[in-house]
PDB file of N, CA and C in Angstrom:
ATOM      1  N   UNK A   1     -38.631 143.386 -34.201  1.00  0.00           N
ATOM      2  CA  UNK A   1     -39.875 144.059 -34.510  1.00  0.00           C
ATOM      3  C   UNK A   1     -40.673 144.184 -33.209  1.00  0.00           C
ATOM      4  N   UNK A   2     -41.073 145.106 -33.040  1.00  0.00           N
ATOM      5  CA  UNK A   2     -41.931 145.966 -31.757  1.00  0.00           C
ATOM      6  C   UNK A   2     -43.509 145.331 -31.734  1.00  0.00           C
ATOM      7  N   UNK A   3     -43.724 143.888 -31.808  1.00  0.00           N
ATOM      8  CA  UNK A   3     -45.135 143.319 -32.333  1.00  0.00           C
ATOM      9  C   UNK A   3     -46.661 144.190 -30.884  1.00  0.00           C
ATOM     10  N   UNK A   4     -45.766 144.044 -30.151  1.00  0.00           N
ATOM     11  CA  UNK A   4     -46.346 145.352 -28.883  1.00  0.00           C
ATOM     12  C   UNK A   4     -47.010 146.279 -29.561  1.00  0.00           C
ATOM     13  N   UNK A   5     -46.107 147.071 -30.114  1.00  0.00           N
ATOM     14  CA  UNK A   5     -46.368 148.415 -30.061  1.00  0.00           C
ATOM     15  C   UNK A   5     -47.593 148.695 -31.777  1.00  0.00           C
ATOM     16  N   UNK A   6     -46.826 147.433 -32.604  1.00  0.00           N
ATOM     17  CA  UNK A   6     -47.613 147.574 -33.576  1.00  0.00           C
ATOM     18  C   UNK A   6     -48.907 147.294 -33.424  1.00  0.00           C
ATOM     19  N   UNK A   7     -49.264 146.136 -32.127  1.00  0.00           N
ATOM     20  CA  UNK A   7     -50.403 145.447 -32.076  1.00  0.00           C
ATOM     21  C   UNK A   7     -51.767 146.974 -31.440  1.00  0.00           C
ATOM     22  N   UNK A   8     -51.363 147.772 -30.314  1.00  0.00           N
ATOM     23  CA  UNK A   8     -51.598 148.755 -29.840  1.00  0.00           C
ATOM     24  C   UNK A   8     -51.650 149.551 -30.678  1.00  0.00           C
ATOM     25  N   UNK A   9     -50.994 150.192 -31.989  1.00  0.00           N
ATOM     26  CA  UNK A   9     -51.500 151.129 -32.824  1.00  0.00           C
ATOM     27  C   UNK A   9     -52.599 150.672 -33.823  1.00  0.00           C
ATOM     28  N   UNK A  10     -52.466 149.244 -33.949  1.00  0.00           N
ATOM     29  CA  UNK A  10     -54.092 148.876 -34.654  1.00  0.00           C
ATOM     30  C   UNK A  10     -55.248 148.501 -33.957  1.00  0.00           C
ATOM     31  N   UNK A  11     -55.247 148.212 -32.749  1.00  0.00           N
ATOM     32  CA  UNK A  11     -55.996 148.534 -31.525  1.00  0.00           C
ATOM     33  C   UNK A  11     -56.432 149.571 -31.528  1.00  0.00           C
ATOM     34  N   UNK A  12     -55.939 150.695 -31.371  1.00  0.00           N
ATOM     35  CA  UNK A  12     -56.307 152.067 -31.609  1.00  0.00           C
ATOM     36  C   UNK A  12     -57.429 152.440 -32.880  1.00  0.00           C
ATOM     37  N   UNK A  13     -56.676 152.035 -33.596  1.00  0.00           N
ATOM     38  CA  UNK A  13     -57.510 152.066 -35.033  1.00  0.00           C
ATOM     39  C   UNK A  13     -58.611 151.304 -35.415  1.00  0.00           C
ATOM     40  N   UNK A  14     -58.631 150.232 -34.654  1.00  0.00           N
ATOM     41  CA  UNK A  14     -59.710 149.167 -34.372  1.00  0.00           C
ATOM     42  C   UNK A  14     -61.255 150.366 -33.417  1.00  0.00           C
ATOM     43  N   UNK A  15     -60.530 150.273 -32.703  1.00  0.00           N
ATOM     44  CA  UNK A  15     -61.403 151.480 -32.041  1.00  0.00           C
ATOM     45  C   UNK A  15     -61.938 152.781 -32.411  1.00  0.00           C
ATOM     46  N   UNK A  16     -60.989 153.512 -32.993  1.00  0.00           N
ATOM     47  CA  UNK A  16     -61.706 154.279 -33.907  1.00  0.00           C
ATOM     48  C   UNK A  16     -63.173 153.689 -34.935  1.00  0.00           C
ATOM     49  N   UNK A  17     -62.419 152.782 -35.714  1.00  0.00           N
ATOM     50  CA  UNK A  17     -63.449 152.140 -36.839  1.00  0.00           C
ATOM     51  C   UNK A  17     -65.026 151.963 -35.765  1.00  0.00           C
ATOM     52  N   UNK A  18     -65.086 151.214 -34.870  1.00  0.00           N
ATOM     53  CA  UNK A  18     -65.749 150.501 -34.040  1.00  0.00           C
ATOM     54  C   UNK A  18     -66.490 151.981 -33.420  1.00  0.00           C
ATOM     55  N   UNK A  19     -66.136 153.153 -33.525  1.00  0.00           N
ATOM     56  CA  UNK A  19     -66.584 154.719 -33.045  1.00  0.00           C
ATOM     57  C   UNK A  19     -67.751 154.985 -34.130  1.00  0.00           C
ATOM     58  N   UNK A  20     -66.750 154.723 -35.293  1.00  0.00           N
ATOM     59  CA  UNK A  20     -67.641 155.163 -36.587  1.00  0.00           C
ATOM     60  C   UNK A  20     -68.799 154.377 -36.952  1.00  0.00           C
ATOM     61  N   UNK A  21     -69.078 152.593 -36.452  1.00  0.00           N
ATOM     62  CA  UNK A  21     -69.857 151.855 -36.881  1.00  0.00           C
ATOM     63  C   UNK A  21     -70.634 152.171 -35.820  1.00  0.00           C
ATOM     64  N   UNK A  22     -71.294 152.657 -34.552  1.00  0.00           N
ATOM     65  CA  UNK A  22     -71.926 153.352 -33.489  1.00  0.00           C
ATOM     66  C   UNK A  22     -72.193 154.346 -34.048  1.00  0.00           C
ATOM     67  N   UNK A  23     -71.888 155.453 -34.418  1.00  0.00           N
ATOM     68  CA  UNK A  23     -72.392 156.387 -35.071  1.00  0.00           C
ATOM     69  C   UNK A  23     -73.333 156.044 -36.226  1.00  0.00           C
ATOM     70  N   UNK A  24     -73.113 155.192 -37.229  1.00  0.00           N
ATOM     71  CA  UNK A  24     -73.780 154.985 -38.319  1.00  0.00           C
ATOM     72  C   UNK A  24     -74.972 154.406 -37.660  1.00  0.00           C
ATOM     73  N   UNK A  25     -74.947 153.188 -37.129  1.00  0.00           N
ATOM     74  CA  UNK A  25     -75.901 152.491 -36.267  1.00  0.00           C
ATOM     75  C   UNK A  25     -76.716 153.427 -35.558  1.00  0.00           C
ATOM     76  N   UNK A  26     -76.365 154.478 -34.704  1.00  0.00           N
ATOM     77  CA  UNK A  26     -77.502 155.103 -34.267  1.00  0.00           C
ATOM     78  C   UNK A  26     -77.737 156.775 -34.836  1.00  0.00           C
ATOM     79  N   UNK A  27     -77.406 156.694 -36.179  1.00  0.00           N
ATOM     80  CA  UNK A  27     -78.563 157.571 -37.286  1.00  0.00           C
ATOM     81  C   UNK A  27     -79.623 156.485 -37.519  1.00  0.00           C
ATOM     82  N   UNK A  28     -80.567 157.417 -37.264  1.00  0.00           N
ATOM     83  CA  UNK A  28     -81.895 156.367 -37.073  1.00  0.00           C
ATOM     84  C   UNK A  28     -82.690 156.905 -38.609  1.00  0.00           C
ATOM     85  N   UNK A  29     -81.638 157.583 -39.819  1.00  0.00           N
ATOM     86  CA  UNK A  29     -82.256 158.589 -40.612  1.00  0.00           C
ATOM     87  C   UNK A  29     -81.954 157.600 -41.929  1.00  0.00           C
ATOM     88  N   UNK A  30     -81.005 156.549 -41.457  1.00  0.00           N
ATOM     89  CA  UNK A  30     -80.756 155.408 -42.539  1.00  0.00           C
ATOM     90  C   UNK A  30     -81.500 154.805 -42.639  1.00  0.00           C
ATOM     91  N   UNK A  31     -82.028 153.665 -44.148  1.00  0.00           N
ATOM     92  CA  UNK A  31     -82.591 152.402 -43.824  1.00  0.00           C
ATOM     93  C   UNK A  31     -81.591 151.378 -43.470  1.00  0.00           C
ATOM     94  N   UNK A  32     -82.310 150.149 -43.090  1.00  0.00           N
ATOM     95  CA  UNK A  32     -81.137 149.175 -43.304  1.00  0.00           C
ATOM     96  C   UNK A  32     -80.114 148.919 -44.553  1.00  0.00           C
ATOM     97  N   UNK A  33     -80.882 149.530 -45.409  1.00  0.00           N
ATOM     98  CA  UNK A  33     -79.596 149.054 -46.496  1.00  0.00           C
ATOM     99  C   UNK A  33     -78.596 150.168 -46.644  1.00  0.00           C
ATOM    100  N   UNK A  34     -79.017 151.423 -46.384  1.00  0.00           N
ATOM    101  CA  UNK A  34     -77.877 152.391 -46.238  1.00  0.00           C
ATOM    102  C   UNK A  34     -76.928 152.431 -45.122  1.00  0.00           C
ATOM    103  N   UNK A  35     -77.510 151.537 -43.873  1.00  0.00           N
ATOM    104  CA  UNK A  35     -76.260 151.400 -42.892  1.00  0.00           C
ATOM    105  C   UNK A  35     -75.843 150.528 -42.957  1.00  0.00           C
ATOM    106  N   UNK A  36     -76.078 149.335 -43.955  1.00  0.00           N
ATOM    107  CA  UNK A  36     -75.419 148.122 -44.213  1.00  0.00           C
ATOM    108  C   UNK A  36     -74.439 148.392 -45.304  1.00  0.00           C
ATOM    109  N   UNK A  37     -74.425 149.667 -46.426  1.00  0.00           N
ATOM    110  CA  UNK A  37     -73.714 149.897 -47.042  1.00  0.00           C
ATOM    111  C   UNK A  37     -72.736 151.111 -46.550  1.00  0.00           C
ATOM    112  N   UNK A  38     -72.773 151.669 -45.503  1.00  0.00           N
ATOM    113  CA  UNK A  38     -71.623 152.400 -45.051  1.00  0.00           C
ATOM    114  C   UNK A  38     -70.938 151.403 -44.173  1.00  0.00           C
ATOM    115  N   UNK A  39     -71.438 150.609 -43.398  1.00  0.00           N
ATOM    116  CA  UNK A  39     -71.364 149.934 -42.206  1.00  0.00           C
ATOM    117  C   UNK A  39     -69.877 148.561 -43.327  1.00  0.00           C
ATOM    118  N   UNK A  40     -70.209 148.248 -43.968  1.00  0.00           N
ATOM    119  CA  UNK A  40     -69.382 146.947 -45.157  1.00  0.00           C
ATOM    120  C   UNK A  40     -68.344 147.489 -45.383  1.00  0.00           C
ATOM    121  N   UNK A  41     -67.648 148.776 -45.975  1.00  0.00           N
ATOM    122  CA  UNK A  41     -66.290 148.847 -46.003  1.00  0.00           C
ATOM    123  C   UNK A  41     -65.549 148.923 -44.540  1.00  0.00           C
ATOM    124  N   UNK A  42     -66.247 149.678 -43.806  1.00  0.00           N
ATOM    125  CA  UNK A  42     -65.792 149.679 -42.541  1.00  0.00           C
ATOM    126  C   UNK A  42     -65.303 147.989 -41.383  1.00  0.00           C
ATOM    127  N   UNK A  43     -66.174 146.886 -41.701  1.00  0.00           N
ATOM    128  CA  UNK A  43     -65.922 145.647 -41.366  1.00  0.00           C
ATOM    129  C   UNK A  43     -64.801 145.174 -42.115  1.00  0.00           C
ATOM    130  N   UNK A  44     -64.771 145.437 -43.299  1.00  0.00           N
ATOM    131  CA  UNK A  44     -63.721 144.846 -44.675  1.00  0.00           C
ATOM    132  C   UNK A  44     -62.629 145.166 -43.977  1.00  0.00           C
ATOM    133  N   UNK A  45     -62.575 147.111 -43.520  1.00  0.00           N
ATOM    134  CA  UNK A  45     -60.725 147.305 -43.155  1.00  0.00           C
ATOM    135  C   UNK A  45     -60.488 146.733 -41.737  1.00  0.00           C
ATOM    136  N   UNK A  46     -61.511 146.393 -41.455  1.00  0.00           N
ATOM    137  CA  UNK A  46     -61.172 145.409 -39.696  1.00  0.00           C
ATOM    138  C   UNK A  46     -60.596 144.769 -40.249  1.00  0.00           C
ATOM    139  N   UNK A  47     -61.237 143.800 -40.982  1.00  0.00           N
ATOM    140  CA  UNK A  47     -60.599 142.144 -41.495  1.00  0.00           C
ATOM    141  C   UNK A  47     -59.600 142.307 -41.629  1.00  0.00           C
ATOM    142  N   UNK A  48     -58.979 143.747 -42.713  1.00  0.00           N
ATOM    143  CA  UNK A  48     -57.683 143.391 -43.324  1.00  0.00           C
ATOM    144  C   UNK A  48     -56.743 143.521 -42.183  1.00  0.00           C
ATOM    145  N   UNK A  49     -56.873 144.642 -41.572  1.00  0.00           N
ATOM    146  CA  UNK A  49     -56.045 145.087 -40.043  1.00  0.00           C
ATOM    147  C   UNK A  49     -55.976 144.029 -39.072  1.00  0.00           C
ATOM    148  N   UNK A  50     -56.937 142.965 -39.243  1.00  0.00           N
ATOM    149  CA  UNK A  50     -56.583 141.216 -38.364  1.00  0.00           C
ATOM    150  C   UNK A  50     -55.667 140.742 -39.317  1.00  0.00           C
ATOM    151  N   UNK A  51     -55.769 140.240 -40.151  1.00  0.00           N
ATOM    152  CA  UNK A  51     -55.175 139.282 -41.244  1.00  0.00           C
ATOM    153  C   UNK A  51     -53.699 140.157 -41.202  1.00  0.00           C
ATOM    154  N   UNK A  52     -53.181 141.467 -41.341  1.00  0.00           N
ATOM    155  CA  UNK A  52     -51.899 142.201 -41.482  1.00  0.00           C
ATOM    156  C   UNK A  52     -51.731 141.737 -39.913  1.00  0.00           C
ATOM    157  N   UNK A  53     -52.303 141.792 -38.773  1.00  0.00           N
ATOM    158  CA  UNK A  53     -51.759 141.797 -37.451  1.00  0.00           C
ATOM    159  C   UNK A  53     -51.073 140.440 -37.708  1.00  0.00           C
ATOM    160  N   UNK A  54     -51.735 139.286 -38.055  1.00  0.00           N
ATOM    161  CA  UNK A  54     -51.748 137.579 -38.245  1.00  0.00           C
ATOM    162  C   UNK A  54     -50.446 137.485 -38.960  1.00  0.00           C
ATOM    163  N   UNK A  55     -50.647 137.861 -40.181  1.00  0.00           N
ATOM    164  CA  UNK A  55     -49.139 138.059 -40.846  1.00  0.00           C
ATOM    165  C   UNK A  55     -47.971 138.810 -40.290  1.00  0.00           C
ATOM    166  N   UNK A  56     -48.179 139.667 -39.635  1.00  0.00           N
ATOM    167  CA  UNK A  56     -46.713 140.362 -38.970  1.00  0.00           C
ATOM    168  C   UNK A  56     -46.738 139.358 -37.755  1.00  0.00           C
ATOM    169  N   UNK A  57     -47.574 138.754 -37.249  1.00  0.00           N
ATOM    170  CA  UNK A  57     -47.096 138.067 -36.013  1.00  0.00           C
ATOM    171  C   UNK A  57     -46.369 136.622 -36.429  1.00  0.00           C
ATOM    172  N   UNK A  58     -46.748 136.242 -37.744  1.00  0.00           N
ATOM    173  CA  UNK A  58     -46.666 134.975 -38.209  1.00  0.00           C
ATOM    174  C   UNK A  58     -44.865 135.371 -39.010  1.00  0.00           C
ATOM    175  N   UNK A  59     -44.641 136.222 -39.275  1.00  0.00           N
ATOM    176  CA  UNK A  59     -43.795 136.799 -40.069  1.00  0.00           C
ATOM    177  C   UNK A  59     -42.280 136.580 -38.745  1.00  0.00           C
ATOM    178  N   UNK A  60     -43.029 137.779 -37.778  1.00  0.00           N
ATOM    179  CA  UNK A  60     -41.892 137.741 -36.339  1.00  0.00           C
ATOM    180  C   UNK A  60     -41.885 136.375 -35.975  1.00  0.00           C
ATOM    181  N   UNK A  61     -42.482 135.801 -35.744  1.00  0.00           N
ATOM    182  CA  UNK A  61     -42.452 134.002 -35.594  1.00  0.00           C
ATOM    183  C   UNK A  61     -41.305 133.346 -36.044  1.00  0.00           C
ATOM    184  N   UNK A  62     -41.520 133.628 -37.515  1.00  0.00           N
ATOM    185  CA  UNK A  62     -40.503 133.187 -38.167  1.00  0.00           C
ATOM    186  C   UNK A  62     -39.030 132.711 -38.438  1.00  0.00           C
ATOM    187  N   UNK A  63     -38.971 134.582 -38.052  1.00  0.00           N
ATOM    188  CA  UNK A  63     -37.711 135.238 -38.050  1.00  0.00           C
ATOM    189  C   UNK A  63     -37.039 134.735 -36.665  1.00  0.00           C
ATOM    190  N   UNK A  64     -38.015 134.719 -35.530  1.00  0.00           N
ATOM    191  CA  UNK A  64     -37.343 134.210 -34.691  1.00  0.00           C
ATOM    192  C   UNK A  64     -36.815 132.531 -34.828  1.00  0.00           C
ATOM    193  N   UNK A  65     -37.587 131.823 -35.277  1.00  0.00           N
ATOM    194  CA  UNK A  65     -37.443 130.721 -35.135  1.00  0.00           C
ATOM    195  C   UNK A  65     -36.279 130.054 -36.038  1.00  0.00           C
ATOM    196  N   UNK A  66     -35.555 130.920 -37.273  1.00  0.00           N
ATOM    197  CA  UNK A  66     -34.449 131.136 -38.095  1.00  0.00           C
ATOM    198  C   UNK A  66     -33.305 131.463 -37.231  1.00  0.00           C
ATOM    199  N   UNK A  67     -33.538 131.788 -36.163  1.00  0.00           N
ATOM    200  CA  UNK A  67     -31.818 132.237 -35.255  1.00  0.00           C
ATOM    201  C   UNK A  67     -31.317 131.594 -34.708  1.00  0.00           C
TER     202      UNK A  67
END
């Protein structure tokens, strides 16, 4: 498994997300609770995209350590 290449395409995507939470943040046309409620799913798919990185790294770990 390519843990490189996978780690770099959610990097990418990390960055994107992190584009979109800057944008929300500086509409100055939100209150706080409307950029706290666009701003919350957007943190949520970080988390999951750490926790999937954690598990595929914990996963390749594994597999190696089985050979």
């Amino acid at each position: 498994m390519n843990i490189e290449f996978i780690e770099s395409k959610l990097g990418d995507i990390i960055k994107e997300l992190e584009k979109e939470v800057m944008e929300i943040l500086s509409d100055h046309s939100l209150d706080k609770r409307e950029t706290n409620l666009q701003i919350k799913p957007i943190t949520s798919t970080r988390q999951i995209l750490d926790n999937a990185m954690d598990s595929i790294k914990m996963v390749d770990r594994l597999a190696k350590e089985q050979k």
